[in-house]
N, C-alpha and C. Protein backbone atom coordinates (compact mmCIF):
# COMPACT_ATOMS: atom_id res chain seq x y z
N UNK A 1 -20.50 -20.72 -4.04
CA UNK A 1 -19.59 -19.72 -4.57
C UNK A 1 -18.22 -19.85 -3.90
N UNK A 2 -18.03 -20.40 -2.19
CA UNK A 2 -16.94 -20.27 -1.85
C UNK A 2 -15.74 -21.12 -2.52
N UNK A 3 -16.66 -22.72 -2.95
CA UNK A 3 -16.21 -23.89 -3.22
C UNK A 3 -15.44 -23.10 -4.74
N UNK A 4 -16.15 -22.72 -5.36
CA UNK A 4 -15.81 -22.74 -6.90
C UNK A 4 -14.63 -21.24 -7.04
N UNK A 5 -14.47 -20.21 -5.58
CA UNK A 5 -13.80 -19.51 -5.92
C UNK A 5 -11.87 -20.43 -5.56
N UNK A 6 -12.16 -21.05 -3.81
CA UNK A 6 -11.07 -22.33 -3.70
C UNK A 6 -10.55 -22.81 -4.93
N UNK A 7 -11.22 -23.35 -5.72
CA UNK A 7 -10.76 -24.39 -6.36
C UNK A 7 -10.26 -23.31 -7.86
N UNK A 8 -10.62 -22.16 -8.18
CA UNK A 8 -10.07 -21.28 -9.06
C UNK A 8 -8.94 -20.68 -8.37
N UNK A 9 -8.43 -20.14 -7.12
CA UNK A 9 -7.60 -20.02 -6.67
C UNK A 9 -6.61 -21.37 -6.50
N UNK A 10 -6.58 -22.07 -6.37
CA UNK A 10 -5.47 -23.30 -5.97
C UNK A 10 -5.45 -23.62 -8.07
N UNK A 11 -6.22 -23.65 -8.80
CA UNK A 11 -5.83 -23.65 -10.33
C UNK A 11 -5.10 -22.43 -10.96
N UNK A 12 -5.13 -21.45 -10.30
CA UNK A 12 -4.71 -20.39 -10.57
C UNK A 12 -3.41 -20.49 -9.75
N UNK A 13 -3.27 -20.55 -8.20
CA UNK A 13 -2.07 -20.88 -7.65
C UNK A 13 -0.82 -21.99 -8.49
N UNK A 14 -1.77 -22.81 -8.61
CA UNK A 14 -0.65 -24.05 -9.29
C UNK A 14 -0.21 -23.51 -10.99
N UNK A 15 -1.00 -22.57 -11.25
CA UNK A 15 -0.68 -22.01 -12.77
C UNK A 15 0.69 -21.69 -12.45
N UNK A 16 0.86 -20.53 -11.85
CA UNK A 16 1.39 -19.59 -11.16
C UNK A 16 3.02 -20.33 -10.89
N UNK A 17 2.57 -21.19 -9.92
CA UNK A 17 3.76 -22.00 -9.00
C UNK A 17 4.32 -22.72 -10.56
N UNK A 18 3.55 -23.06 -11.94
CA UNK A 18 4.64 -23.86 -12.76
C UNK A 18 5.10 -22.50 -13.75
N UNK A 19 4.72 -21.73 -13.76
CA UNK A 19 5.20 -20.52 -14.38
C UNK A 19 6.66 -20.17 -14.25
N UNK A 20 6.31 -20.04 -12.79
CA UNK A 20 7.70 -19.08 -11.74
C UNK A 20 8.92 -20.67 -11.85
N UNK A 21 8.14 -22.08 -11.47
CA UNK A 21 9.86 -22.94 -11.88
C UNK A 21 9.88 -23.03 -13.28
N UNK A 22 9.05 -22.41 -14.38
CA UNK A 22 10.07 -22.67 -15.70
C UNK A 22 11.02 -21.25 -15.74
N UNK A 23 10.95 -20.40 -15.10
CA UNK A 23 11.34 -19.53 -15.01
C UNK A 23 13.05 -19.58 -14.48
N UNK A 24 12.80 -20.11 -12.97
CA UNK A 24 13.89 -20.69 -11.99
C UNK A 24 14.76 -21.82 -12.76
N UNK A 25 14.52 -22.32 -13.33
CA UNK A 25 14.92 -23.43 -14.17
C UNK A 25 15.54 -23.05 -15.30
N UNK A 26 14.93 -21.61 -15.53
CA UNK A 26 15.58 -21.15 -16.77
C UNK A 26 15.52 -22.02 -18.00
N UNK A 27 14.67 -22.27 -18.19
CA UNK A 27 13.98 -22.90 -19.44
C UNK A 27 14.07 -22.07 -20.77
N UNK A 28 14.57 -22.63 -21.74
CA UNK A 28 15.23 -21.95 -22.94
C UNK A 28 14.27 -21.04 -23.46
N UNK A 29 13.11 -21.15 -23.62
CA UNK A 29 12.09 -20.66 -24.38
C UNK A 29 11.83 -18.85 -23.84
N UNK A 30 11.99 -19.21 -22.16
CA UNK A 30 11.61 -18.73 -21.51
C UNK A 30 12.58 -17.31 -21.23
N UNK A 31 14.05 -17.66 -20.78
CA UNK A 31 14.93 -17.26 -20.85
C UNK A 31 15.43 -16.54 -22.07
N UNK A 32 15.50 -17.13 -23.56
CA UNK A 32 15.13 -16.42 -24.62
C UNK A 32 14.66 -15.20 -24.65
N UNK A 33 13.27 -15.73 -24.79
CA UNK A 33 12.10 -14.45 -24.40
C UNK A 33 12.31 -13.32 -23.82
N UNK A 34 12.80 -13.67 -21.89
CA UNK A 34 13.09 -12.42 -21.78
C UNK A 34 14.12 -11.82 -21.59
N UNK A 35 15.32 -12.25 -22.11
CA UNK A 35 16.33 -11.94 -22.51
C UNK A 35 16.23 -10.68 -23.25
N UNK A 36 15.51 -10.47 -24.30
CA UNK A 36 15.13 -9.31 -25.43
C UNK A 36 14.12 -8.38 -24.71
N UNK A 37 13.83 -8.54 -22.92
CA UNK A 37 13.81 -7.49 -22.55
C UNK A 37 15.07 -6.73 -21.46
N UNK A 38 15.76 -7.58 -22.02
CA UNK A 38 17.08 -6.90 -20.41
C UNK A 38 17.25 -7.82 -19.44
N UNK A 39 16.37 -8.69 -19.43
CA UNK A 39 16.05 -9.51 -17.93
C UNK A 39 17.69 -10.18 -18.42
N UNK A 40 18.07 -9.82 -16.94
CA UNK A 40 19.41 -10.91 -16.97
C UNK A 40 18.77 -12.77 -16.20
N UNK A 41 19.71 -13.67 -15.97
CA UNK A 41 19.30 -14.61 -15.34
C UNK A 41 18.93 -14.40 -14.04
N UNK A 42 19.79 -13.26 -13.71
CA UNK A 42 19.40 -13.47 -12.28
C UNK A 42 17.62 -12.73 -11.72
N UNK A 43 18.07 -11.87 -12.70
CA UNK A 43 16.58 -11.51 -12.76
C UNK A 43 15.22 -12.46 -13.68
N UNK A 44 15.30 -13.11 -14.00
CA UNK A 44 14.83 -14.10 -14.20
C UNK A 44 13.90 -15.16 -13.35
N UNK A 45 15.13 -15.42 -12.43
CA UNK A 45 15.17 -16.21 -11.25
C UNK A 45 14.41 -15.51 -10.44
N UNK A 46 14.50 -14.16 -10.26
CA UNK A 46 14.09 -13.76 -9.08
C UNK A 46 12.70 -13.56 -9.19
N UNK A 47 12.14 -13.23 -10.56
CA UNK A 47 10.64 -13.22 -11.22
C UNK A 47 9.72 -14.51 -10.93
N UNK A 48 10.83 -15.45 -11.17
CA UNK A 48 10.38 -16.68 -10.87
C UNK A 48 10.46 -17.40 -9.83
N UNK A 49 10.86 -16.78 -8.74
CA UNK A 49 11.15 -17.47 -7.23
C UNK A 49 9.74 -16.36 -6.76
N UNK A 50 9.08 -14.89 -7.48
CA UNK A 50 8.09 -14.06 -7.09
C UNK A 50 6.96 -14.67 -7.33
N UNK A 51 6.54 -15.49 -8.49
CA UNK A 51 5.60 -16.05 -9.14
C UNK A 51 5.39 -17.63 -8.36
N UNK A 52 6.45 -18.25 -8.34
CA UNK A 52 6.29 -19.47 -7.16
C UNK A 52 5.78 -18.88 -5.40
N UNK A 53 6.25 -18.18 -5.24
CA UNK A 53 6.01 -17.57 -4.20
C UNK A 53 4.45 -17.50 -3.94
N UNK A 54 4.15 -16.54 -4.76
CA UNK A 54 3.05 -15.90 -4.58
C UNK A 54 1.62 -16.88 -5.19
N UNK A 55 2.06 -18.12 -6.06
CA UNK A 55 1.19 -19.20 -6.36
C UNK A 55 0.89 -19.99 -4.98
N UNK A 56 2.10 -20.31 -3.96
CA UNK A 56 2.19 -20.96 -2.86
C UNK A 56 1.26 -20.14 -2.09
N UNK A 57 1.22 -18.82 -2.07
CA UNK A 57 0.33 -18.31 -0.82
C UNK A 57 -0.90 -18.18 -1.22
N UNK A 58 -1.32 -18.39 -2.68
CA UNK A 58 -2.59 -17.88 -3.03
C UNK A 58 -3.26 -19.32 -2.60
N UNK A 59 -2.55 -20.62 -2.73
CA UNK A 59 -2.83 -22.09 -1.96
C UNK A 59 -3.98 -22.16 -0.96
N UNK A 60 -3.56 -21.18 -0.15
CA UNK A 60 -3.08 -21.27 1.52
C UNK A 60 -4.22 -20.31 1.66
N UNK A 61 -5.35 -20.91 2.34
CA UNK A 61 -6.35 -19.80 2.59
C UNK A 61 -6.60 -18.67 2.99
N UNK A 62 -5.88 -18.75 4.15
CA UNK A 62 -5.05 -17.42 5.01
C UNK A 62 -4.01 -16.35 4.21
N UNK A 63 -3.14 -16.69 3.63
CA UNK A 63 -2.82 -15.88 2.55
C UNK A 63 -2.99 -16.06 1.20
N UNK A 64 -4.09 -16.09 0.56
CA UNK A 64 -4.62 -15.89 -0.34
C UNK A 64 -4.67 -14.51 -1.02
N UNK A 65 -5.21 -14.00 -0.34
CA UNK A 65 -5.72 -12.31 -0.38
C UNK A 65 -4.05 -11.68 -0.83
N UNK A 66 -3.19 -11.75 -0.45
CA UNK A 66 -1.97 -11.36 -0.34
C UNK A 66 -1.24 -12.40 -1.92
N UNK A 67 -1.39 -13.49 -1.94
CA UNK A 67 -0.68 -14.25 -2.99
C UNK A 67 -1.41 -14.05 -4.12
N UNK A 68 -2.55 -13.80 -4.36
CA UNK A 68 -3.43 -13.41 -5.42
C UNK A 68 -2.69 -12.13 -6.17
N UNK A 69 -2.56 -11.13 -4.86
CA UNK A 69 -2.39 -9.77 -5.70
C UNK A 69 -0.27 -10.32 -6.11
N UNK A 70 0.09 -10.68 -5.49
CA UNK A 70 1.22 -11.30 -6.42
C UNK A 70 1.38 -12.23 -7.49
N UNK A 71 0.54 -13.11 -7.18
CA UNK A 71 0.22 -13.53 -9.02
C UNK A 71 -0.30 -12.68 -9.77
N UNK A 72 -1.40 -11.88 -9.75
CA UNK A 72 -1.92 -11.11 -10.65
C UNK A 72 -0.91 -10.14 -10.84
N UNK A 73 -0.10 -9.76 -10.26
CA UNK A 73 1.47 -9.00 -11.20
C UNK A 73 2.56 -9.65 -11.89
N UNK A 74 2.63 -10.91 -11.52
CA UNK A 74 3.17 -11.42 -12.19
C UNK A 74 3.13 -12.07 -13.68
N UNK A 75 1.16 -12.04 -13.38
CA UNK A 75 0.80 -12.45 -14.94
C UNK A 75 0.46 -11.26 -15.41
N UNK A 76 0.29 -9.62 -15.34
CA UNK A 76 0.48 -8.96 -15.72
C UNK A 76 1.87 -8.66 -16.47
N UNK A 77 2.51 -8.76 -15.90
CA UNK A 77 3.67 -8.41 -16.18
C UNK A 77 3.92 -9.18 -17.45
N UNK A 78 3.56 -10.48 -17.09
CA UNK A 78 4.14 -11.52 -18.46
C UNK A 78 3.47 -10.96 -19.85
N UNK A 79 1.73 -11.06 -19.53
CA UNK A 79 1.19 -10.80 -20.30
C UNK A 79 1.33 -9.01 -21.03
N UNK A 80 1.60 -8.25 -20.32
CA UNK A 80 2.61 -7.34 -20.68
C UNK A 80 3.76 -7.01 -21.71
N UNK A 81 4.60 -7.68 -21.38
CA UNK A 81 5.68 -8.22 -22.40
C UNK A 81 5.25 -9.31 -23.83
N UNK A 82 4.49 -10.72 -23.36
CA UNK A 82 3.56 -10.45 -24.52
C UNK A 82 3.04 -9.70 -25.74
N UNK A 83 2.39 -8.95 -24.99
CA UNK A 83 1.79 -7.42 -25.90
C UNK A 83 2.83 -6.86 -26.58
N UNK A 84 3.87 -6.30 -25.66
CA UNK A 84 5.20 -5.73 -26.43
C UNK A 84 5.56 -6.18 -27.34
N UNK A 85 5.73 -8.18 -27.21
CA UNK A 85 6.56 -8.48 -28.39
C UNK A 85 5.77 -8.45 -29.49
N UNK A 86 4.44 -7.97 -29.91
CA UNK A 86 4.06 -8.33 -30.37
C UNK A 86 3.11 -9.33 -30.75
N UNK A 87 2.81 -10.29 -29.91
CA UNK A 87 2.29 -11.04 -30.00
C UNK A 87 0.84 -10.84 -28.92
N UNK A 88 0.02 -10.32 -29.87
CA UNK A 88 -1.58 -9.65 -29.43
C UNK A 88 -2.39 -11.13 -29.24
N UNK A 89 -2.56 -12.37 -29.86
CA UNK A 89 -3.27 -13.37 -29.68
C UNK A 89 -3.02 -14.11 -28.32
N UNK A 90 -1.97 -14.47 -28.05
CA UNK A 90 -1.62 -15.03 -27.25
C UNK A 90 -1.58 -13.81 -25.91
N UNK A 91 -0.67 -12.71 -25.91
CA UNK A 91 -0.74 -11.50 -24.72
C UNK A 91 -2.47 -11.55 -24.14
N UNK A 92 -3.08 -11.40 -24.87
CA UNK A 92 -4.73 -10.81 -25.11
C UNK A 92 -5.12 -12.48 -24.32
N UNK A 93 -5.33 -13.52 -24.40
CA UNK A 93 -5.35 -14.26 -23.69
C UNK A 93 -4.93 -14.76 -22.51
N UNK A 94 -3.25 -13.98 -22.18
CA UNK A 94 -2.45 -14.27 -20.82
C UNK A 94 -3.64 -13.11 -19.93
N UNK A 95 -4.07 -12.47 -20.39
CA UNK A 95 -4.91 -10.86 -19.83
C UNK A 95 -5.76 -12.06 -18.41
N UNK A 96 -6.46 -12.94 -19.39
CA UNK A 96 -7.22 -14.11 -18.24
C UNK A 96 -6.86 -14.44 -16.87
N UNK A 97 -5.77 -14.69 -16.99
CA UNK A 97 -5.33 -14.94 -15.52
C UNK A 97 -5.44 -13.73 -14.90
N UNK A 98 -4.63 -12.87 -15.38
CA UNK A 98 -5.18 -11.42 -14.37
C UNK A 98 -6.46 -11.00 -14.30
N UNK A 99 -7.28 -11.25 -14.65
CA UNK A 99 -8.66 -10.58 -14.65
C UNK A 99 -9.47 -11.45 -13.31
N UNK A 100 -9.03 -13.10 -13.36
CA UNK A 100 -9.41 -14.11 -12.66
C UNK A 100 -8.93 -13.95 -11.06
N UNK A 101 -6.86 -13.59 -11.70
CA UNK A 101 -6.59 -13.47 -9.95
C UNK A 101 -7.14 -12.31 -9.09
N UNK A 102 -7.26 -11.18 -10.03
CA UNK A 102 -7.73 -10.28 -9.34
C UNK A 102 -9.09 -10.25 -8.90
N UNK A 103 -10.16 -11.12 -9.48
CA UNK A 103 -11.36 -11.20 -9.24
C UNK A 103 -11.03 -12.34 -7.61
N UNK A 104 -10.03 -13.24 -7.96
CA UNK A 104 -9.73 -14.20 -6.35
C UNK A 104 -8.92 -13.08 -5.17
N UNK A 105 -8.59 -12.08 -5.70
CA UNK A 105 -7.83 -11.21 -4.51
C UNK A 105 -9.06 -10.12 -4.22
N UNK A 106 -9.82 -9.97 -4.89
CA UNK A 106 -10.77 -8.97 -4.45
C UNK A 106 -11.69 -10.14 -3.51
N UNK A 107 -12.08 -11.19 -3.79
CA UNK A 107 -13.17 -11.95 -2.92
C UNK A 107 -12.37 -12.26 -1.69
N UNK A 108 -11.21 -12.53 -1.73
CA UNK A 108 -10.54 -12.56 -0.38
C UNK A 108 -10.42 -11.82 0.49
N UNK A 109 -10.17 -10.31 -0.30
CA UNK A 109 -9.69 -9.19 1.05
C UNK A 109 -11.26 -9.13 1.18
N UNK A 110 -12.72 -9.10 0.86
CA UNK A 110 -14.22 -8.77 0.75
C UNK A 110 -14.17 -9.62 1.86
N UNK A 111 -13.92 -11.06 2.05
CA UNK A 111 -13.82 -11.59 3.22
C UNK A 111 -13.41 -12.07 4.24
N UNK A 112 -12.38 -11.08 4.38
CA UNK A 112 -11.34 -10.84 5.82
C UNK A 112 -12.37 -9.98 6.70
N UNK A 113 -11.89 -10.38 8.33
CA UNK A 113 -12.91 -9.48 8.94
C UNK A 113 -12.41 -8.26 8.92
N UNK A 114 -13.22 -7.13 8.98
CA UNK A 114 -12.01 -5.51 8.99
C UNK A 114 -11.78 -5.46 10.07
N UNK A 115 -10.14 -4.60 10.45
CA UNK A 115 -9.80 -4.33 11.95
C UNK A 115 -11.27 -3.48 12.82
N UNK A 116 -11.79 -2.73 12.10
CA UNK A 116 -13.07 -1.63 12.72
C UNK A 116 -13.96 -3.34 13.58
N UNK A 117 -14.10 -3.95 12.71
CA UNK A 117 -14.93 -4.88 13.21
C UNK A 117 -14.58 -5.60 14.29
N UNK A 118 -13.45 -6.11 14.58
CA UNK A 118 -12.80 -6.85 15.49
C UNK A 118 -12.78 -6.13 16.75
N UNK A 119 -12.35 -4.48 16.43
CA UNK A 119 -12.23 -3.80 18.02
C UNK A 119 -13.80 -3.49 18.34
N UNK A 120 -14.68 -3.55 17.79
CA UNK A 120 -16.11 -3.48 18.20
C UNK A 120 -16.12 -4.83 19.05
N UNK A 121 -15.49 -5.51 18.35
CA UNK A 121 -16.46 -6.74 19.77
C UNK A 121 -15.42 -6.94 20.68
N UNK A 122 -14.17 -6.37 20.60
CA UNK A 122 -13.27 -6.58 22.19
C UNK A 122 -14.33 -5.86 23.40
């Protein structure tokens, strides 16, 4: 189970990490899109420097637990707007990644040691 949650986290991380540079890159499609919600470029950028971000830590075993719950807002969010525009087939499918990261951010913080535990054995 540990192997197969790794390797859904680092597929889910790398989702994540190419999300946030089409974002940074400002990729027409993309930029478009959320343009027709207000998002200026710079906010754009900054969605997408959050989503690279938080793909990089979900990588990283040690912050996992922490980069998970930032991808899973970030693909909320997308998949969010999705929904808004209208577009239920595709939104209703982005839902996946969030259901996944959050299932990789819940197994992570489940296996951090708790602080209670640590001062028991000082």
């Amino acid at each position: 189970m540990k192997t197969a949650i790794t390797v859904l986290a680092v597929a889910l991380g790398l989702l994540s990490i190419a999300a946030g540079v089409a974002k940074v890159t400002l990729v027409p499609e993309e930029a478009t899109f959320l343009h027709q919600f207000s998002f200026t470029d710079t906010s754009i950028i900054a969605f997408g420097l959050a989503q690279a971000l938080g793909g990089v830590l979900m990588v990283i075993r040690r912050t996992r637990a922490y980069g998970a719950l930032v991808c899973a807002a970030g693909f909320a969010l997308s998949a969010g707007l999705l929904l808004a525009a209208g577009n239920l087939s595709f939104g209703g499918v982005s839902l996946l990644p969030v259901l996944l990261t959050g299932f990789v951010a819940y197994q992570a913080f489940a296996r951090r040691p708790s602080s209670q535990a640590i001062r028991d054995d000082a």
